[in-house]
C-alpha atoms as a PDB file:
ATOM      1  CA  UNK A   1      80.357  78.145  78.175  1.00  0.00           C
ATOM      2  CA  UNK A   2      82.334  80.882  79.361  1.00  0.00           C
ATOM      3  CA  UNK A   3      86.081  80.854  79.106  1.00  0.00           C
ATOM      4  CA  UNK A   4      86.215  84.255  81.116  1.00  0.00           C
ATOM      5  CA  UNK A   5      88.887  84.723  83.927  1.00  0.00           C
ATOM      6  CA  UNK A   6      87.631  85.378  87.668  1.00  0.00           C
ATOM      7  CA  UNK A   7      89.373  88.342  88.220  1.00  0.00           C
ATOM      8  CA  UNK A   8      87.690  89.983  91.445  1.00  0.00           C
ATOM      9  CA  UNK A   9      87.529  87.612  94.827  1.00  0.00           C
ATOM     10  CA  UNK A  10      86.761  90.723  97.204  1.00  0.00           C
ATOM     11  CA  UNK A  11      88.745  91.882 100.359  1.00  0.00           C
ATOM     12  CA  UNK A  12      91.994  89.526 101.019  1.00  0.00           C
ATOM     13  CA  UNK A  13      93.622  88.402 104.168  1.00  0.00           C
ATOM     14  CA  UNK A  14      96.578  90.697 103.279  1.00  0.00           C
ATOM     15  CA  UNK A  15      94.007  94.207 104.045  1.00  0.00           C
ATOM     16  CA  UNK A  16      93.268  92.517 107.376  1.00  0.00           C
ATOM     17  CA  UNK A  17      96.952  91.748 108.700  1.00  0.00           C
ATOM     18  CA  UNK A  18      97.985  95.331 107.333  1.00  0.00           C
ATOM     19  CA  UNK A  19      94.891  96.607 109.791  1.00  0.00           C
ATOM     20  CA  UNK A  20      96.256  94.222 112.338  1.00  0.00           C
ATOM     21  CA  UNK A  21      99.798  96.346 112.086  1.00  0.00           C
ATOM     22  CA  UNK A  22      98.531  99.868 111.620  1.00  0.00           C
ATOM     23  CA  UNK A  23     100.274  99.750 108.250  1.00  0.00           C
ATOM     24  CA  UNK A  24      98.931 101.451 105.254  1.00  0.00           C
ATOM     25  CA  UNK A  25     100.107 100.966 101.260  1.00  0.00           C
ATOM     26  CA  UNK A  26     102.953 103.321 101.414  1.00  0.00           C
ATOM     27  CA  UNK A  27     104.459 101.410 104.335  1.00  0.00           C
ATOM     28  CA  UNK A  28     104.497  98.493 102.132  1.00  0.00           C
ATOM     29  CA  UNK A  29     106.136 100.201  99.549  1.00  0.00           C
ATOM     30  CA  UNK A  30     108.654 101.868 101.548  1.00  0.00           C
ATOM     31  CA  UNK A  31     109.689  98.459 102.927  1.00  0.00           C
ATOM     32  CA  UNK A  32     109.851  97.283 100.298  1.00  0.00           C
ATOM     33  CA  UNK A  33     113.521  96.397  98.610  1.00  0.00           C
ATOM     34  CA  UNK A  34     111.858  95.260  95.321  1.00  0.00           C
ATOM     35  CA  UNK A  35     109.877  98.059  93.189  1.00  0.00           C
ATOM     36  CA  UNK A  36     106.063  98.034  93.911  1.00  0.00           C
ATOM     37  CA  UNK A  37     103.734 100.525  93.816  1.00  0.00           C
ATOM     38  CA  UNK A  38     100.405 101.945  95.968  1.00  0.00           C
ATOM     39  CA  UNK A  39      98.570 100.504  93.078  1.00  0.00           C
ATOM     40  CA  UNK A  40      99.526  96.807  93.485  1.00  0.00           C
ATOM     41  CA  UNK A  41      99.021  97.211  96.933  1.00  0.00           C
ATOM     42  CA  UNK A  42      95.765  98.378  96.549  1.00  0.00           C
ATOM     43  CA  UNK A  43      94.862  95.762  94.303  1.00  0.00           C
ATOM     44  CA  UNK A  44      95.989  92.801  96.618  1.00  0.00           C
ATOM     45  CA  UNK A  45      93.930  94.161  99.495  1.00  0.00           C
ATOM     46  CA  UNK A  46      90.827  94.540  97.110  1.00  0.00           C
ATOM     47  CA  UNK A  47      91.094  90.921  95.639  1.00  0.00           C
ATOM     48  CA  UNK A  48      92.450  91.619  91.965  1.00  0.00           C
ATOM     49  CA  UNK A  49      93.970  88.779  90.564  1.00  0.00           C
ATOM     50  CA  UNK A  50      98.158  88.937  91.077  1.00  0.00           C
ATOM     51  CA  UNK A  51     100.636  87.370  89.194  1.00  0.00           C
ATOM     52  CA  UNK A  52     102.173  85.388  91.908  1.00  0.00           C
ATOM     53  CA  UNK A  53     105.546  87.074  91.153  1.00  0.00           C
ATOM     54  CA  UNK A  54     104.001  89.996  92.442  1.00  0.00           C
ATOM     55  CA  UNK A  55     102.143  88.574  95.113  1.00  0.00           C
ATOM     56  CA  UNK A  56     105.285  87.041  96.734  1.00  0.00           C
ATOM     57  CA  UNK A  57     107.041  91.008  96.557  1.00  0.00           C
ATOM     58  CA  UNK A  58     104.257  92.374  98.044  1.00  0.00           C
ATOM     59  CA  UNK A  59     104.100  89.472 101.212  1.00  0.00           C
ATOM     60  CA  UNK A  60     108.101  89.893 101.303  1.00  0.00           C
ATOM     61  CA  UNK A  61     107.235  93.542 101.533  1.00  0.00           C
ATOM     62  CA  UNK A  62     104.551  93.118 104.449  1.00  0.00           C
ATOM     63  CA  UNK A  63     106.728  90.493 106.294  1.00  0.00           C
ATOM     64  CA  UNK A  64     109.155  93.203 106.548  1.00  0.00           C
ATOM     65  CA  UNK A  65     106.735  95.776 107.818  1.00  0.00           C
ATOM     66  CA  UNK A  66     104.791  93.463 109.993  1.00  0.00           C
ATOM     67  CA  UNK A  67     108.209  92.141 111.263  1.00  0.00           C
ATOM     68  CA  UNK A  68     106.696  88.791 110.447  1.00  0.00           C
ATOM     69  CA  UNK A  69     106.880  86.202 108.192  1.00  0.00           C
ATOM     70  CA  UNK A  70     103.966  85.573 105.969  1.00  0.00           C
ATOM     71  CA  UNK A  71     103.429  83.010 103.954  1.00  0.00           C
ATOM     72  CA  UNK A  72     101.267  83.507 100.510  1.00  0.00           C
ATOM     73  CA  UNK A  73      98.339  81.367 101.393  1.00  0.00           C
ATOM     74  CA  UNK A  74      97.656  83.407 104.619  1.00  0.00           C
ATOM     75  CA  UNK A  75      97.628  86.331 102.204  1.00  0.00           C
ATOM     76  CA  UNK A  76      95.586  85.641  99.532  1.00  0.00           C
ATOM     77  CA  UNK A  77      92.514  83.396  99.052  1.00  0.00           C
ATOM     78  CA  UNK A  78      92.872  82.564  95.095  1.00  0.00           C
END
């Protein structure tokens, strides 16, 4: 029995809605009023496993962006 953490659930909601907007990972993060980085961007749109402290910065990031409010379940899948 393996006690090993899923860490990799493939392309998120998030990548889609940021397609949706035109919007890219630097928009995010200059949006942003909270410090993130290209790099957790990146890894919310590819489906690595966020610490959902930095899952809501990067949706309150994106809502602010999109000019939308987003909640974190039409983000993320996990």
């Amino acid at each position: 029995m393996s006690t090993d953490i899923e860490r990799n659930f493939g392309e998120q909601p998030i990548a889609g809605i940021m397609r949706e907007h035109n919007l890219r990972s630097h928009d995010l993060v200059a949006a942003s009023t909270e410090q993130i980085t290209h790099k957790m961007v990146s890894r919310a749109c590819k489906g690595r496993r966020l610490t959902p402290k930095v899952q809501a910065k990067i949706g309150a990031a994106l809502s602010r962006a999109a000019g939308r409010e987003y909640a974190p379940q039409e983000l993320f899948t996990y």
